[in-house]
Protein backbone atom coordinates (compact mmCIF):
# COMPACT_ATOMS: atom_id res chain seq x y z
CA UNK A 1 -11.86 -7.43 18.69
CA UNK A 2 -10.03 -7.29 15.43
CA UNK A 3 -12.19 -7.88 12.36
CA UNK A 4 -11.10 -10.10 9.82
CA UNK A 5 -11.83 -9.04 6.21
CA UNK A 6 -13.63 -10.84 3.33
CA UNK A 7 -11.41 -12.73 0.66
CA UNK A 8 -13.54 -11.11 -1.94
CA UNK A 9 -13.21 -7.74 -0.60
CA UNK A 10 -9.23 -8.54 0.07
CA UNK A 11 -9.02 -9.02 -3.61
CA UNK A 12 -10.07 -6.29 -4.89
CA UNK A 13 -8.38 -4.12 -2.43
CA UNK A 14 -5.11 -5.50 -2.55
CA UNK A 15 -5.77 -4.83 -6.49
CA UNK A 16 -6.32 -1.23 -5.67
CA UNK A 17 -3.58 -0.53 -3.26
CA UNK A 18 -1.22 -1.90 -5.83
CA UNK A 19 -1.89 -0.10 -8.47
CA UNK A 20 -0.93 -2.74 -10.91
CA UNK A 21 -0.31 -6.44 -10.32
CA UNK A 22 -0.03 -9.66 -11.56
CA UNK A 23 -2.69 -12.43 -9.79
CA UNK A 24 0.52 -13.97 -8.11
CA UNK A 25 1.33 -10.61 -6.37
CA UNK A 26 -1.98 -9.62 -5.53
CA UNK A 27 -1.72 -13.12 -4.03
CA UNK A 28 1.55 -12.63 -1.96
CA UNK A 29 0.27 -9.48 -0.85
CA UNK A 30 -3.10 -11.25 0.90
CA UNK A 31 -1.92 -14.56 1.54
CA UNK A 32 -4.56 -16.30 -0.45
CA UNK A 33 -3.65 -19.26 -3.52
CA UNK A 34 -2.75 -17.43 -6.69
CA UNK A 35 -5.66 -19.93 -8.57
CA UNK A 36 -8.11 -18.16 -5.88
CA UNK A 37 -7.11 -14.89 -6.87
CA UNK A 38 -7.22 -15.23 -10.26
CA UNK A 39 -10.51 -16.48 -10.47
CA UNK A 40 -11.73 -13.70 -8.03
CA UNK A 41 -10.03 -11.17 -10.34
CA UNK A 42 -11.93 -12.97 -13.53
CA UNK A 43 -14.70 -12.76 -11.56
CA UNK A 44 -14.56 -9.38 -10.81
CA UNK A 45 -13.36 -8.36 -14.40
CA UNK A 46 -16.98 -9.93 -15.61
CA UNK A 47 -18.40 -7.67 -13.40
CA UNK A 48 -16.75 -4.75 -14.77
CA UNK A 49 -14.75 -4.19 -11.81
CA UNK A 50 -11.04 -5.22 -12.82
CA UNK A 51 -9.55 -4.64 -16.29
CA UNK A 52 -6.45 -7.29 -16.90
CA UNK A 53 -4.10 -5.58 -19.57
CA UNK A 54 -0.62 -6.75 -21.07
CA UNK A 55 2.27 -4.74 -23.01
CA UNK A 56 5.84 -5.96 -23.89
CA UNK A 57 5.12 -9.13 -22.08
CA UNK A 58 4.01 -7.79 -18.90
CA UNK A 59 0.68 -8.20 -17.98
CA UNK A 60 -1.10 -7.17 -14.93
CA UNK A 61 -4.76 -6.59 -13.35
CA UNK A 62 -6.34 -2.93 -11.95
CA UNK A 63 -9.58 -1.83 -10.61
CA UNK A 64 -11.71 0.30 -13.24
CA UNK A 65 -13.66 3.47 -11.61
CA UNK A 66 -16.43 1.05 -10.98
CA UNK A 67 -14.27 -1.25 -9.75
CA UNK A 68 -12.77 1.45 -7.16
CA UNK A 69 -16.32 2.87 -6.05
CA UNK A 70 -17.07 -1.23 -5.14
CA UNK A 71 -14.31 -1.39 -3.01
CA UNK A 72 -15.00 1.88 -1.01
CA UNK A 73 -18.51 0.78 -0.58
CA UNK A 74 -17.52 -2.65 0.91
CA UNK A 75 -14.63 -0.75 2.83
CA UNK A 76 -16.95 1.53 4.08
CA UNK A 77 -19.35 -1.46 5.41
CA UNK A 78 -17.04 -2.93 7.01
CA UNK A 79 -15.54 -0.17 8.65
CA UNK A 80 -18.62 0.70 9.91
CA UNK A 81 -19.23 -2.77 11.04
CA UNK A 82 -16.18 -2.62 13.40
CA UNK A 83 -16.95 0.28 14.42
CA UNK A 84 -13.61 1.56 13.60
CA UNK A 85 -14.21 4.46 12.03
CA UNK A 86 -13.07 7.11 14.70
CA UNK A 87 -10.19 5.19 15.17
CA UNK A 88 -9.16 5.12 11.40
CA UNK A 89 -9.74 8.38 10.74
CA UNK A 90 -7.05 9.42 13.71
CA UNK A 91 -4.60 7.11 12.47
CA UNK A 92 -4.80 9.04 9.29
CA UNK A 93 -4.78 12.37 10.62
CA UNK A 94 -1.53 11.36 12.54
CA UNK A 95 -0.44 9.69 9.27
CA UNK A 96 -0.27 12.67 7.47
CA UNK A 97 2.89 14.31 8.64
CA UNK A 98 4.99 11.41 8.58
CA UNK A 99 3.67 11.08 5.32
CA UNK A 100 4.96 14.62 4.14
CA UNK A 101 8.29 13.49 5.95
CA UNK A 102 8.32 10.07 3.60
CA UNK A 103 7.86 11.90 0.55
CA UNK A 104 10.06 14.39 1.12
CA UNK A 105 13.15 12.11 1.04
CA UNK A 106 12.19 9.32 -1.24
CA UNK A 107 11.37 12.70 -3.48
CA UNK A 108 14.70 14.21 -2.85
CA UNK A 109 16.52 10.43 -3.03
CA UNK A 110 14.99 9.57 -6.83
CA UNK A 111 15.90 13.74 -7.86
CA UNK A 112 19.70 12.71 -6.79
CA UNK A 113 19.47 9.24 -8.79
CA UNK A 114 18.88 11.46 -11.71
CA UNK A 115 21.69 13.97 -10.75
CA UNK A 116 19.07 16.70 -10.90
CA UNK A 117 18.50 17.61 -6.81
CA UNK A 118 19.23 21.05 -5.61
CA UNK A 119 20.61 19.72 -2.76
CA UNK A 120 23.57 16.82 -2.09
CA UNK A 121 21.49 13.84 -0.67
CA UNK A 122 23.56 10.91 0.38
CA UNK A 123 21.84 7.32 1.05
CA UNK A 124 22.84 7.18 4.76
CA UNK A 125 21.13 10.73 5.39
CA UNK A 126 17.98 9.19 3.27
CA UNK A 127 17.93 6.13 5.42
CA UNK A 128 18.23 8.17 8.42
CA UNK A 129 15.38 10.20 7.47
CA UNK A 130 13.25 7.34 7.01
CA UNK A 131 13.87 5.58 10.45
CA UNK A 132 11.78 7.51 12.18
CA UNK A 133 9.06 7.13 9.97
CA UNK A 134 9.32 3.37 10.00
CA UNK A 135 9.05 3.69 14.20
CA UNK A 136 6.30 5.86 13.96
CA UNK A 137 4.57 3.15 11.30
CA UNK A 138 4.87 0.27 14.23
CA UNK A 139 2.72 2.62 16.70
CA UNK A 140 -0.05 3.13 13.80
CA UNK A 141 -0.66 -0.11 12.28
CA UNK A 142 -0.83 -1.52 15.81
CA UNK A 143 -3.56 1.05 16.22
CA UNK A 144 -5.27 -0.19 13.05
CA UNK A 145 -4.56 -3.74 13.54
CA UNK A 146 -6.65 -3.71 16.80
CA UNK A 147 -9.86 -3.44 14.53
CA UNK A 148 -9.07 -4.58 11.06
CA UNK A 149 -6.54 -7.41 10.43
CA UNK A 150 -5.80 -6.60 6.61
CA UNK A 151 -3.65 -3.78 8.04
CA UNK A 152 -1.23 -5.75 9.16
CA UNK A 153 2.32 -6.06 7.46
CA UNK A 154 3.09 -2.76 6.33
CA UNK A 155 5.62 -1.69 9.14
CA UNK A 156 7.28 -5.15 8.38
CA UNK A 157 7.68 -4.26 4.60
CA UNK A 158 8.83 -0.92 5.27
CA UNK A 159 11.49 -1.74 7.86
CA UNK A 160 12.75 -4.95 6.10
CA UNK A 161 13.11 -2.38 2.64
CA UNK A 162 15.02 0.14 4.97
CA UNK A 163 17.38 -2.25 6.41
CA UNK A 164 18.36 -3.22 2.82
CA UNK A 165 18.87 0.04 1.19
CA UNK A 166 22.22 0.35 2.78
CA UNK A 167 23.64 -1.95 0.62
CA UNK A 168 20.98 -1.76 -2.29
CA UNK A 169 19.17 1.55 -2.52
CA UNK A 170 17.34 0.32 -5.01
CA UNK A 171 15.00 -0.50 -2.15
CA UNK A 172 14.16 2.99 -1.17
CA UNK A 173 12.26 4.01 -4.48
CA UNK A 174 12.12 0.96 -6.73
CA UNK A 175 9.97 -0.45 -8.13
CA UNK A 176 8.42 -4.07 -9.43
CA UNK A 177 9.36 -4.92 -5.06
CA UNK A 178 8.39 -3.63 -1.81
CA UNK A 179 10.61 -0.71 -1.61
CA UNK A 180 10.18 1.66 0.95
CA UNK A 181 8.22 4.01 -1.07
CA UNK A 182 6.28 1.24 -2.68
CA UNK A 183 5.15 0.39 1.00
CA UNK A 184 4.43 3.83 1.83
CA UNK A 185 2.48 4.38 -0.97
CA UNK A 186 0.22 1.03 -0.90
CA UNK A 187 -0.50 2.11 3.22
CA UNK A 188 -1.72 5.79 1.57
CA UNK A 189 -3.77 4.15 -0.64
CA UNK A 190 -5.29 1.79 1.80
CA UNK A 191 -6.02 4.30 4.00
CA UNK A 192 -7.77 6.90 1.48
CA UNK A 193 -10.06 3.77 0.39
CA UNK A 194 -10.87 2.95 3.21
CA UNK A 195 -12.28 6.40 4.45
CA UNK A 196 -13.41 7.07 1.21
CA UNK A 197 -11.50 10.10 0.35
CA UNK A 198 -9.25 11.30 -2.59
CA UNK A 199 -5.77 12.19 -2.65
């Protein structure tokens, strides 16, 4: 049975696995009320576990270190809880390769953008690259999904940003949306918090 995670705990991962985000994004990414999530944020912020910081007009909120080392811990209970550890840390180990694959050509796609890559990359040999990542992504999150819920979503993101690119590559690498590299990099995170490691 799949577990279901904590809004509180959803929070404050979503905060991590984002990097940095307003309350309304955070809140898009969990499904939960923006006013819920910014109170959970202020919360946390009193508690020393989210810093909310502004420049040029943009403002956003992050996890501090202490922050961080509360969401492993309540990661790592409830991973535990589910029992799902085993199953997580497979997933990962088969994550791993694709990921090298994924980085690879987002890597080699952003070098060309700048007209600095060794090598000619074109956007339909980029997309191509990524397609069988995003197939591989269905078969994993399905495998995470069957014990913790909050995984779900990421092979959606990642295919919808893949069958844009043809016509806006800005959706490979970009940022400030759910690019394809944004995805990629938000299902790393998740996974290296939830087992607790470091990249």
């Amino acid at each position: 049975m799949s577990r279901t995670t904590p809004a509180d705990v959803l929070v404050l991962h979503a905060a991590r696995t984002l990097g940095y985000a307003t309350a309304a994004r955070v809140a898009d990414r969990i499904g939960l009320p923006e006013a819920e999530v910014t109170e959970r944020l202020s919360n946390a912020q009193a508690r020393g576990w989210a810093a909310y910081s502004s420049f040029a007009g943009d403002g956003g909120w992050s996890l501090t270190e202490a922050g961080k080392h509360r969401g492993e811990r309540l990661l790592a209970a409830e991973l535990d809880a589910a029992g799902a550890r085993r199953a997580v840390e497979d997933v990962h180990q088969d994550f791993l390769p694709v990921n090298d694959v994924v980085g690879a050509a987002c890597t080699a796609w952003q070098l060309a953008e700048m007209g600095i890559g060794e090598d000619p990359v074109t956007l339909t040999a980029t997309i191509a690259a990524l397609e069988e990542p995003a197939h591989v992504l269905a078969g994993l999150e399905a495998r995470l999904t069957a014990h913790l819920t909050r995984f779900g979503g990421y092979h959606r993101r990642f295919a919808a940003a893949l069958s844009r690119a043809g016509t806006e590559p800005a959706w490979i690498t970009g940022t400030g949306r759910d690019s394809c590299h944004q995805v990629w990099f938000e299902l790393h995170e998740d996974l290296i918090a939830t087992l607790g490691l470091t990249r």
